[in-house]
Protein backbone atom coordinates (compact mmCIF):
# COMPACT_ATOMS: atom_id res chain seq x y z
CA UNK A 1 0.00 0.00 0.00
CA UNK A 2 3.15 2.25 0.83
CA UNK A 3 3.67 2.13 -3.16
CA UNK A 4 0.34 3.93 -3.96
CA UNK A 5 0.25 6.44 -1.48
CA UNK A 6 2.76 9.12 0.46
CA UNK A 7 2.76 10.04 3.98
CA UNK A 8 0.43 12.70 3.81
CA UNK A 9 -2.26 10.45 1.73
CA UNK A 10 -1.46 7.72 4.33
CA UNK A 11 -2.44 9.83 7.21
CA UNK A 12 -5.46 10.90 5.50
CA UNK A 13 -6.35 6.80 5.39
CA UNK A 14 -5.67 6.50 9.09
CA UNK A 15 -7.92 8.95 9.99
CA UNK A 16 -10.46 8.30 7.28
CA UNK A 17 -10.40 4.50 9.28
CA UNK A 18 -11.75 6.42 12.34
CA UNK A 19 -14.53 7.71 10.64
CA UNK A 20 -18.60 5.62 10.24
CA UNK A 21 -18.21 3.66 7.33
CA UNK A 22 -21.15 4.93 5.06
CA UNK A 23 -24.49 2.50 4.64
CA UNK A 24 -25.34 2.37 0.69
CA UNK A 25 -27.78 0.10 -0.87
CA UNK A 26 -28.42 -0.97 -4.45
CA UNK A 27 -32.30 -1.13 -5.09
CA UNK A 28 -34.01 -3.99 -7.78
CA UNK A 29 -34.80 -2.00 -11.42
CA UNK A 30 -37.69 -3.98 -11.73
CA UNK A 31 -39.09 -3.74 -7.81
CA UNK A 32 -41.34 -0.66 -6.40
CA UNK A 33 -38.59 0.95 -4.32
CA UNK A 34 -36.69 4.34 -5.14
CA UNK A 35 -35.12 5.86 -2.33
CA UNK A 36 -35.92 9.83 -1.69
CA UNK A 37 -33.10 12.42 -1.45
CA UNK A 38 -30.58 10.14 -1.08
CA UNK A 39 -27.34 10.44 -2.91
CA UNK A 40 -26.80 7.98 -6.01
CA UNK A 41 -23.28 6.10 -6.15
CA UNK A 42 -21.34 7.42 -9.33
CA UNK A 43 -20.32 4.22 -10.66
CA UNK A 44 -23.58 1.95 -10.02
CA UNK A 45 -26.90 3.54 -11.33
CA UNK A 46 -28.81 1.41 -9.28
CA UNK A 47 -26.70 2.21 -5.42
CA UNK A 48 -27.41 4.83 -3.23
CA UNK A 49 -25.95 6.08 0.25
CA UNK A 50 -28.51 6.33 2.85
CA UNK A 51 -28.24 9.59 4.99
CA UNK A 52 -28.65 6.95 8.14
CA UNK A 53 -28.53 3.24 9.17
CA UNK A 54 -31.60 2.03 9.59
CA UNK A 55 -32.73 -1.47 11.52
CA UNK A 56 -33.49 -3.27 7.55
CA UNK A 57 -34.77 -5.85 9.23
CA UNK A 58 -38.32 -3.58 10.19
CA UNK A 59 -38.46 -2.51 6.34
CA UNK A 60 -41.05 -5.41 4.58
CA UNK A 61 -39.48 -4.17 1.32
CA UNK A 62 -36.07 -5.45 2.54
CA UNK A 63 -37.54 -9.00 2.83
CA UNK A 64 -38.99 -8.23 -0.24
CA UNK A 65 -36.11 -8.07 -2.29
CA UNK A 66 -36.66 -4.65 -3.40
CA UNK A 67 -33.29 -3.68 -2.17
CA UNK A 68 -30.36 -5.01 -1.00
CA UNK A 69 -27.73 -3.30 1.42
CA UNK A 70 -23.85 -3.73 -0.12
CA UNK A 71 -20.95 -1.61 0.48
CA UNK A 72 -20.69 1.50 -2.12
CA UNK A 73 -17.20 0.44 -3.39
CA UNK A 74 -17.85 -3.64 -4.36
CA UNK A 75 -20.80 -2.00 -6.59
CA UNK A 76 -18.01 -1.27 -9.27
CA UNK A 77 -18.64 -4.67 -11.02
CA UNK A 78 -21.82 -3.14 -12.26
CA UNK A 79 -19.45 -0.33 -14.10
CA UNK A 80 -17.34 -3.23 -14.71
CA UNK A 81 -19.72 -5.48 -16.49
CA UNK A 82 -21.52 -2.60 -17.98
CA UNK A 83 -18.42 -2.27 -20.19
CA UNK A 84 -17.33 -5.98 -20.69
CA UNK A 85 -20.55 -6.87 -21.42
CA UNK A 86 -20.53 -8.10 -25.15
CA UNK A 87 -23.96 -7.94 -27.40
CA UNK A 88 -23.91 -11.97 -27.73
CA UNK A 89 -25.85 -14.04 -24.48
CA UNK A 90 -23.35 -15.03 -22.14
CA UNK A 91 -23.02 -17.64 -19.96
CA UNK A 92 -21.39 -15.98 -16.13
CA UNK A 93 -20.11 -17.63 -12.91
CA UNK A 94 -20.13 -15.74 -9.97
CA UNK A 95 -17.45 -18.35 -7.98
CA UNK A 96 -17.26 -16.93 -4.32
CA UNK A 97 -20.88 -15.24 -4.50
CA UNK A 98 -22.34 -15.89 -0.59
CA UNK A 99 -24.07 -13.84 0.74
CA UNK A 100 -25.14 -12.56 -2.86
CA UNK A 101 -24.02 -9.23 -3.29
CA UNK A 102 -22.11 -9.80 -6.70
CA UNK A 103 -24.70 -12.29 -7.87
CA UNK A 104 -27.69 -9.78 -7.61
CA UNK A 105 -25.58 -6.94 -8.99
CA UNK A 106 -25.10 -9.21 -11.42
CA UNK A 107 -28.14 -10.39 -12.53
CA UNK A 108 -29.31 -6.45 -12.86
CA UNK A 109 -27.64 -6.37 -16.21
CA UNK A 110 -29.14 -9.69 -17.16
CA UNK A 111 -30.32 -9.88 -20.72
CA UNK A 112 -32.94 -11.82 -21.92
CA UNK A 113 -30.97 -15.33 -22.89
CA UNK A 114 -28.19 -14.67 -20.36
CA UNK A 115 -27.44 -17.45 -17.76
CA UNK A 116 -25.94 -16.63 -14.36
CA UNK A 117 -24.39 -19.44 -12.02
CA UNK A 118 -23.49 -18.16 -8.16
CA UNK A 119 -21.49 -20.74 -6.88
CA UNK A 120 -20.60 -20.84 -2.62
CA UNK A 121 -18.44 -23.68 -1.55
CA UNK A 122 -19.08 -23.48 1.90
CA UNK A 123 -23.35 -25.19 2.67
CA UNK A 124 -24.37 -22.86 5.94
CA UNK A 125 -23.42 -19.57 3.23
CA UNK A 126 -24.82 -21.47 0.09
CA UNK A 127 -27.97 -21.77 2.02
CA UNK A 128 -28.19 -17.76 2.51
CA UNK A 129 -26.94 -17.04 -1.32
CA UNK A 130 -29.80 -19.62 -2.15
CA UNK A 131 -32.43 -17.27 0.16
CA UNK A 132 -31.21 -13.96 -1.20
CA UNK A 133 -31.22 -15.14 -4.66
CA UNK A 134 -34.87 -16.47 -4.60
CA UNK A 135 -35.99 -13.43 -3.08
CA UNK A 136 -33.95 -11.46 -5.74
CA UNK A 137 -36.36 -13.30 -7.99
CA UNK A 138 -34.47 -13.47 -11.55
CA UNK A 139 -35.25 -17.04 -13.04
CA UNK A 140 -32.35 -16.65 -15.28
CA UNK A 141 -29.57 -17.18 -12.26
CA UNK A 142 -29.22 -20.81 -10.23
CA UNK A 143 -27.16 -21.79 -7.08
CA UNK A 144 -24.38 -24.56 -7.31
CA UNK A 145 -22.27 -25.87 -3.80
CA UNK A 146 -19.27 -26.72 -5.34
CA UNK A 147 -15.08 -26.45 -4.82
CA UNK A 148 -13.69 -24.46 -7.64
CA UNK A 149 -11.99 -28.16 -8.77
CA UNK A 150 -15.74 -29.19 -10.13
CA UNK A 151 -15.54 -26.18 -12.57
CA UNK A 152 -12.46 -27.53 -14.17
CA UNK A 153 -14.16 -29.94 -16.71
CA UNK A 154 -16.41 -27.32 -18.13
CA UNK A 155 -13.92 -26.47 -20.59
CA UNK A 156 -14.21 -22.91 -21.96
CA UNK A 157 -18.00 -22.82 -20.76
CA UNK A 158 -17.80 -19.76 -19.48
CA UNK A 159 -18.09 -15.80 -20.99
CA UNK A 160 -17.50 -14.49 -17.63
CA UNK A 161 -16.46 -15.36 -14.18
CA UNK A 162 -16.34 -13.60 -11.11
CA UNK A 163 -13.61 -14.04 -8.77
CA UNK A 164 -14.12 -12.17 -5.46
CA UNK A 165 -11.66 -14.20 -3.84
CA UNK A 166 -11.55 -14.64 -0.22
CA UNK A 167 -8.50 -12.46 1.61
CA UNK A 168 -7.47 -11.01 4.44
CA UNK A 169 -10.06 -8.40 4.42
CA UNK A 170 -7.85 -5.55 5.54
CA UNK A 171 -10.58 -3.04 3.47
CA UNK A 172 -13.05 -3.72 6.03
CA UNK A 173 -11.70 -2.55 9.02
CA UNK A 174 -13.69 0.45 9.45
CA UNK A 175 -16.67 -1.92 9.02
CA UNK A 176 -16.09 -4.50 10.88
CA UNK A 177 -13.20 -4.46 14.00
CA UNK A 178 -12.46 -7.91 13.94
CA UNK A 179 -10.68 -8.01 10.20
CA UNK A 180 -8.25 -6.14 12.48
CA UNK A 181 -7.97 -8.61 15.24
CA UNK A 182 -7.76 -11.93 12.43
CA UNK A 183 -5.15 -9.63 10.77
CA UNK A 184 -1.70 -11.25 10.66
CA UNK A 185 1.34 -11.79 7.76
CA UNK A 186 0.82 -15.58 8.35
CA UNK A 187 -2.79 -14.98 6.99
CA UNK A 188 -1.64 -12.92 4.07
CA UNK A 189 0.73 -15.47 2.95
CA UNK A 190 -2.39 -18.23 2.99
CA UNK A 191 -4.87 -16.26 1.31
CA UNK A 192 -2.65 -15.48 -1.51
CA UNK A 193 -1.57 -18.93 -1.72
CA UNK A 194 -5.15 -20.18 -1.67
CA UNK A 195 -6.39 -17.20 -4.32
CA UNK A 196 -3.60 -18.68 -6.45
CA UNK A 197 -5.06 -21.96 -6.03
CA UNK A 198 -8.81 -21.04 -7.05
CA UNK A 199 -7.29 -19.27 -10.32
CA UNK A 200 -5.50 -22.35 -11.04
CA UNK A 201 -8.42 -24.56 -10.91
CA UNK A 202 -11.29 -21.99 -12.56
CA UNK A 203 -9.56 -21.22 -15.19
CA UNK A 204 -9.86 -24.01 -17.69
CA UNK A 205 -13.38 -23.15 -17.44
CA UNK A 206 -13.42 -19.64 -19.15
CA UNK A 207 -13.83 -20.22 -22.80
CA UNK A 208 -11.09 -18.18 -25.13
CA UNK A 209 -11.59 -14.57 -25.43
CA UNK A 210 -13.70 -14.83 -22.08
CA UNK A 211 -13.27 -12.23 -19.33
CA UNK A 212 -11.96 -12.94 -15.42
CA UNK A 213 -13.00 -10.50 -12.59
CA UNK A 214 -11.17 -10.96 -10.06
CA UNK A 215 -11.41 -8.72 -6.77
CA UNK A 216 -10.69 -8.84 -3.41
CA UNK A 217 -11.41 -6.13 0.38
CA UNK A 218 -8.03 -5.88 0.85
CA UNK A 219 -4.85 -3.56 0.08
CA UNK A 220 -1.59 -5.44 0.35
CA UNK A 221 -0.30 -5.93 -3.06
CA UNK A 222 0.70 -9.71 -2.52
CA UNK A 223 -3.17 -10.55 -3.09
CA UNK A 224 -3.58 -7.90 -5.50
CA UNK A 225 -0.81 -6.44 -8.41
CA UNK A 226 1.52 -9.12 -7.71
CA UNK A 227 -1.03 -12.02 -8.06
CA UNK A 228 -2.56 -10.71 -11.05
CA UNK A 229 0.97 -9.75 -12.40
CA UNK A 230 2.15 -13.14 -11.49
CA UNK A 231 -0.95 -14.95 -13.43
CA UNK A 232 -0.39 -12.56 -16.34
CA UNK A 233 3.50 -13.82 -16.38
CA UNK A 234 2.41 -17.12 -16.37
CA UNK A 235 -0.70 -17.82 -18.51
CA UNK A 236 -2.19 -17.25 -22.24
CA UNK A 237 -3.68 -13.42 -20.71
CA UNK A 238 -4.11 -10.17 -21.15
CA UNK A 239 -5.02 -7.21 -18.82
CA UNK A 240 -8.45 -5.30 -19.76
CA UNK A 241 -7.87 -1.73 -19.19
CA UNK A 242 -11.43 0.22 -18.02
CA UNK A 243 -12.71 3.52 -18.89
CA UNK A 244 -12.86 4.96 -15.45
CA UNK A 245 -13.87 8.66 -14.87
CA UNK A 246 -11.51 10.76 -12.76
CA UNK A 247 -13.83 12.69 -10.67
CA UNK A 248 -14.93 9.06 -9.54
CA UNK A 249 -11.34 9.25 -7.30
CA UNK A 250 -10.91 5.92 -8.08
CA UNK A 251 -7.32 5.17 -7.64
CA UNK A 252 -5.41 3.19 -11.05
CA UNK A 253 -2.48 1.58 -10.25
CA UNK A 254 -0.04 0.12 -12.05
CA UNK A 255 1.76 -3.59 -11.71
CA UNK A 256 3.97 -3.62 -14.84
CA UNK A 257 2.33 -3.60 -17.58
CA UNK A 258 -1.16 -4.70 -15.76
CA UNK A 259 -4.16 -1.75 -14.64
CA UNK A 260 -5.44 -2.48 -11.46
CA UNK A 261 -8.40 -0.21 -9.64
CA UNK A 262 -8.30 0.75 -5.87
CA UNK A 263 -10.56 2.21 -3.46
CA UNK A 264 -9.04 3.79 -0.53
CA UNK A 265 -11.66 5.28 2.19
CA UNK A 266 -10.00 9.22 2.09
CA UNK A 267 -10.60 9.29 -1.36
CA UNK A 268 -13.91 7.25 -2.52
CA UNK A 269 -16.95 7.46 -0.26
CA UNK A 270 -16.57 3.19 0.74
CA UNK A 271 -14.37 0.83 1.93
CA UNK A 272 -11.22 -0.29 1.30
CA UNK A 273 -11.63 -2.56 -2.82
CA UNK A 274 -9.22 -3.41 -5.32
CA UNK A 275 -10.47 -5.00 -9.08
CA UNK A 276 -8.70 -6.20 -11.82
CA UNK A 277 -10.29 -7.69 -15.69
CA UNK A 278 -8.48 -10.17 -17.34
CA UNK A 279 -9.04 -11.58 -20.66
CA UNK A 280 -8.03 -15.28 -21.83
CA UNK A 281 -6.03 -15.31 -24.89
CA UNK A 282 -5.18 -18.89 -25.26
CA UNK A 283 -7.39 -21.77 -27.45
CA UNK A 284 -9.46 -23.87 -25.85
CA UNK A 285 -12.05 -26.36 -26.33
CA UNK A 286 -16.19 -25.20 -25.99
CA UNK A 287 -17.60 -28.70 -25.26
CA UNK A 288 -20.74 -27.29 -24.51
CA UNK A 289 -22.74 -26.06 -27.94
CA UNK A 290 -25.20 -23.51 -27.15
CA UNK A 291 -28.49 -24.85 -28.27
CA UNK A 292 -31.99 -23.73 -28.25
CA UNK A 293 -33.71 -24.82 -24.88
CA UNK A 294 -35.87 -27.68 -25.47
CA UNK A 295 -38.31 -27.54 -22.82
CA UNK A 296 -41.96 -28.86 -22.20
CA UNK A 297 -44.32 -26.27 -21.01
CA UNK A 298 -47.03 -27.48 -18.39
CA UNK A 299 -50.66 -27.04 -19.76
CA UNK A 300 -52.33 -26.24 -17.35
CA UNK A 301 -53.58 -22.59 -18.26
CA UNK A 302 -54.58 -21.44 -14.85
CA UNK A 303 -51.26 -21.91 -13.81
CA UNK A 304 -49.97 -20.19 -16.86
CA UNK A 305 -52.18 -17.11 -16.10
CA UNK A 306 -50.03 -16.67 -13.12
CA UNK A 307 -46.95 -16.25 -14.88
CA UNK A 308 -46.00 -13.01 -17.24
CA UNK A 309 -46.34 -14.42 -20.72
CA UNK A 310 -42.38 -13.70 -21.68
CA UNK A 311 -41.62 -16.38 -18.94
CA UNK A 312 -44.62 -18.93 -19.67
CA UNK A 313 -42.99 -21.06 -22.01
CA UNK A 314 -40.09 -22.08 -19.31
CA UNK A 315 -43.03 -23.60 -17.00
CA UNK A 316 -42.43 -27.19 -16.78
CA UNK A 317 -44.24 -29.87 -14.93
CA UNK A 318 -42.35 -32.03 -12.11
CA UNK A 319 -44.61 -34.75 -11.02
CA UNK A 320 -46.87 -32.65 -8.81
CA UNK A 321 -45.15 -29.88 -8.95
CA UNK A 322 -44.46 -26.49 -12.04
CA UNK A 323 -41.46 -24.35 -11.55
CA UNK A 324 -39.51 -22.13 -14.16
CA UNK A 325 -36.48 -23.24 -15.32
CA UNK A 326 -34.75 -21.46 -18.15
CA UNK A 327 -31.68 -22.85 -20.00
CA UNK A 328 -33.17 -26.55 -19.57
CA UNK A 329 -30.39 -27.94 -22.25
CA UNK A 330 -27.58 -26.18 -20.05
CA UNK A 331 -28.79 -27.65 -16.90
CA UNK A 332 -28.85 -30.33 -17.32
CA UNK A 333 -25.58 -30.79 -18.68
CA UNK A 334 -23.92 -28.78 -15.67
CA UNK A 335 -25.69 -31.11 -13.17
CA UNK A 336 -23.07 -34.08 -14.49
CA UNK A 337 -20.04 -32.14 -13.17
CA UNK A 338 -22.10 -29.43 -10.26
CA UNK A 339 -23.77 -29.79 -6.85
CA UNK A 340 -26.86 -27.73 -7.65
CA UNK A 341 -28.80 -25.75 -4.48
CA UNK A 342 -30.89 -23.94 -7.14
CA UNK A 343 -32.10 -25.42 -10.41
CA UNK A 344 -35.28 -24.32 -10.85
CA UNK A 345 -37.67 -21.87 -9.27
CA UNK A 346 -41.10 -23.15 -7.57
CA UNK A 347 -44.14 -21.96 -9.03
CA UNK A 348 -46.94 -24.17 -7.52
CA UNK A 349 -47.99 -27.66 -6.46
CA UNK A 350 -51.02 -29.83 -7.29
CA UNK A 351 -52.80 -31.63 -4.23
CA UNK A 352 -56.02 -33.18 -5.89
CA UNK A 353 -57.94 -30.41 -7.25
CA UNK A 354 -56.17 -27.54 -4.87
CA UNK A 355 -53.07 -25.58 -6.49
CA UNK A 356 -50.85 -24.26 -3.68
CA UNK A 357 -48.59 -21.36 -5.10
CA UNK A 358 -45.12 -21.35 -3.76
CA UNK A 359 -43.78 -19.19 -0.68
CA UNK A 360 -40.97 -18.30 -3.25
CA UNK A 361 -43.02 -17.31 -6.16
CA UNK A 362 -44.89 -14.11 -4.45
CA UNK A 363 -41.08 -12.13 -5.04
CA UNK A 364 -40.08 -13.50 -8.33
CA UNK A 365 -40.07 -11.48 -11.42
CA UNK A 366 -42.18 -13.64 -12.95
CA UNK A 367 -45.11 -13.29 -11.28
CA UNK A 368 -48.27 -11.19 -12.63
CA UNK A 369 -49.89 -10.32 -9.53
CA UNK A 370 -53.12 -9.40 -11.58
CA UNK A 371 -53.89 -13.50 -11.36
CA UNK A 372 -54.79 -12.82 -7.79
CA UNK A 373 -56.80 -11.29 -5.03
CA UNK A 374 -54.48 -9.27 -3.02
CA UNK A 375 -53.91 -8.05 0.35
CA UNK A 376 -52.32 -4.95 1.24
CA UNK A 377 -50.92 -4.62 4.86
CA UNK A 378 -49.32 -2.12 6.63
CA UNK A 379 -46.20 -2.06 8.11
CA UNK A 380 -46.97 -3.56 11.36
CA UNK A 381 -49.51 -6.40 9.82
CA UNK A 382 -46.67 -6.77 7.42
CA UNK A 383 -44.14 -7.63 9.80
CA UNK A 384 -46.26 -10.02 11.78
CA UNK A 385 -46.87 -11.48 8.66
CA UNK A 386 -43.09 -12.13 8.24
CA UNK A 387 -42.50 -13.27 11.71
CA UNK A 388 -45.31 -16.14 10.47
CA UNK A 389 -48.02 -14.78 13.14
CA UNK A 390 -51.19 -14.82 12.24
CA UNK A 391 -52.64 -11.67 10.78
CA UNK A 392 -56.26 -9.65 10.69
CA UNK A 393 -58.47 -12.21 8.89
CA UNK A 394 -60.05 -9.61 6.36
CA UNK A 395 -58.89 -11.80 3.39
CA UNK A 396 -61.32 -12.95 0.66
CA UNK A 397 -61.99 -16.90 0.49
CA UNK A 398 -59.00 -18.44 -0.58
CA UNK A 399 -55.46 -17.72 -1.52
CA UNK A 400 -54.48 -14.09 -1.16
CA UNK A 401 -51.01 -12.54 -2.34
CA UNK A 402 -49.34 -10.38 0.94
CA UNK A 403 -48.71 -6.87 -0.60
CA UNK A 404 -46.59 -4.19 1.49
CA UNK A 405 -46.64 -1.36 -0.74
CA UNK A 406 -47.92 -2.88 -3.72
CA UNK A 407 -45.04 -4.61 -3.27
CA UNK A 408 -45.97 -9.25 -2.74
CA UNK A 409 -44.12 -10.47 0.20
CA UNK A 410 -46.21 -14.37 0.28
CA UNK A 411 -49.43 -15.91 0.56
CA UNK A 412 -52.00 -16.46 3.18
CA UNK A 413 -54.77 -19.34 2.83
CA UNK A 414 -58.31 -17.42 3.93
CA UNK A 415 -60.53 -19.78 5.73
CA UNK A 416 -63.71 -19.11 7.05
CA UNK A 417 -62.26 -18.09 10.25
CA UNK A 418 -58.67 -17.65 10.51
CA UNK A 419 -56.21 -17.29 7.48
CA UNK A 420 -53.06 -19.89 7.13
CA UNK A 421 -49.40 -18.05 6.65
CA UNK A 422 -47.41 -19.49 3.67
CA UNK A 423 -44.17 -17.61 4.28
CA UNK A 424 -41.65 -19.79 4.99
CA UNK A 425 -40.35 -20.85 8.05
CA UNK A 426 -36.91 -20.51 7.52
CA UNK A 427 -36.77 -17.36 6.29
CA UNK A 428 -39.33 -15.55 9.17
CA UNK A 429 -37.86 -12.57 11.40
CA UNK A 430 -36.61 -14.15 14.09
CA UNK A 431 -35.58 -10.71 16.51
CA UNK A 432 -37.85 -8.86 18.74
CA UNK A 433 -39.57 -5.86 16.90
């Protein structure tokens, strides 16, 4: 870090460090939720700093999905992709995507035949990428649990992949106290070992021509210009340089011949980032043909109803059950090699002659809400309602979709009288409001 900046920009880190980290968010484009007076992030359209923290966890359009909170500075991939982006679909694997930060920021720039694969190798943080990414909605992204190893046999399958590689975290200090206290050389020596170790083994599966993103919260150059430097020495690569504005203070480094991108606190309003683009120059083999999904659609037109016709003809039947599931062909073919945690998104179930919609479905982009009688709560009935108490009974007869805002949270079951909450279980506000 000593390289990039002199004593006088070093002091203005240390005391930038003392200062509250800012709270920024990045909202869902296609969601009901625009923040008021609050300042927009230069390099992500879709961020915003919040003038205040607030408790997210009393804001139904949090649980909603209309918004999710991420730090100001990791929202450059959205710059990032904006300009890597090429016009063809492309196939992208976020590797090291729990919680889901990347992966929804992401799937924002989505395009209609895009496919987006977050990957967590760890189960306890797959299982809250999976949560995030349902509620994010997007049927176009699925959830593998898988060791960057079981990538390696997807030769050149991928456009894009996403490297935010685990490190020793020294950006988030301000943010979190105990990055200082895990701090130690011993731990930057292992991380950039073990970063050099997930390039190694992911990058067989980036096709030729395709585009690595690799970033890390950190500022020691070991994990950063020297292991990029290092790969570029060593590999069929070449380094992508970005059009970066300079009133953005973004700070461009240099590591030979290789542009590298850092955030330091005293001069961006975030925490401590660094990103680099790489793009693979050497042949290899694309064993996996991109062909036209060959899917089945369920008949069932009442089902169909509920569903926004660009996204009815991925409805397939599963025994009892219809989910959406783009990119059938694809899937298919990854589940040989991947652990999947995601693979399709649940629409409803048939019991006899009832049709149970999904707990999941009420937040996915999919939906048309016009197929149902709705229910609009208010903040406090909406919050009991995601705490799975049981709410005012005023529902009509039947299934009604939860709205906060206009905005569907789940379903309720009206009986005669009491109402049943749908909303799962696992996902219900567990603290004291």
């Amino acid at each position: 870090m000593d390289h990039f900046l002199d004593d006088q920009q070093q002091k203005l880190l240390a005391d930038a460090l003392q200062e509250t980290p800012p709270v920024s968010i990045r909202i869902h484009p296609l969601k009901k939720f625009f923040p008021e007076n609050e300042k927009q992030v230069s390099w992500c359209s879709l961020g915003y700093y919040l003038s205040e923290r607030p408790v997210f966890t009393r804001d139904p359009l949090f649980h909603a999905g209309c918004y999710y909170p991420q730090e100001a500075s990791s929202m450059f991939l959205y710059h990032v992709l904006s300009e890597i982006l090429p016009e063809n679909p492309v196939r992208i694997l976020d590797l090291c995507a729990a919680p889901g930060g990347k992966t929804t920021l992401a799937a924002t720039l989505l395009r209609e035949n895009d496919l987006l694969i977050a990957n967590e190798i760890e189960r306890p943080r797959c299982s809250v990428l999976r949560e995030n990414v349902l509620k994010y909605g997007d049927p176009r992204v699925y959830v593998t649990n898988n060791a960057p190893e079981n990538f390696s046999a997807l030769e050149g399958f991928f456009d894009i992949i996403i490297v935010d590689a685990p490190c020793s975290g020294e950006g988030m200090i301000r943010k979190d106290p105990r990055a200082l206290e895990e701090w130690s050389e011993t731990n930057v020596r292992t991380c950039t070992v073990r970063q050099h170790d997930i390039l190694q083994k992911i990058w067989p599966a980036l096709k030729e021509g395709g585009v690595l993103v690799y970033s890390t919260c950190t500022y020691n150059t070991d994990e950063n210009e020297k292991q990029i430097e290092n790969w570029i020495s060593n590999h069929s690569a070449e380094n992508i340089e970005l059009n970066v504005p300079d009133e953005w203070n973004i700070t461009k480094t240099k590591a030979g011949d290789v542009s590298c991108y850092r955030f330091f606190p005293h001069k961006t309003r975030g925490e401590g980032f660094f990103l680099s683009a790489l793009r693979k120059t050497e042949t290899c083999n694309d064993h996996y043909i991109r062909k036209k999904d060959m899917v089945s659609p369920t008949r069932e037109k009442e089902i169909a109803e509920w569903v926004l016709p660009q996204w009815q003809k991925f409805l397939i039947r599963n025994g009892d059950s219809i989910v959406l599931q783009t990119h059938s062909t694809e899937i298919v073919r990854l589940k040989k090699h991947l652990r999947f945690a995601l693979e399709s998104y649940p629409v409803a179930v048939k019991k006899g002659k009832d049709i149970i919609p999904q707990p999941e479905f009420a937040m996915n982009i999919a939906l048309n809400p016009d197929a149902f009688q709705s229910l609009e709560l208010g903040q406090d009935e909406a919050l009991r309602f995601l705490k799975t108490e049981d709410i005012s009974t005023q529902g009509k007869p039947g299934w009604n979709l939860i709205t906060y805002k206009q905005t569907p949270l789940g379903w309720i079951k009206q009986l005669q009288q009491r109402s049943n909450n749908y909303f799962p279980k696992e996902w219900k506000i567990r603290m004291e409001l």
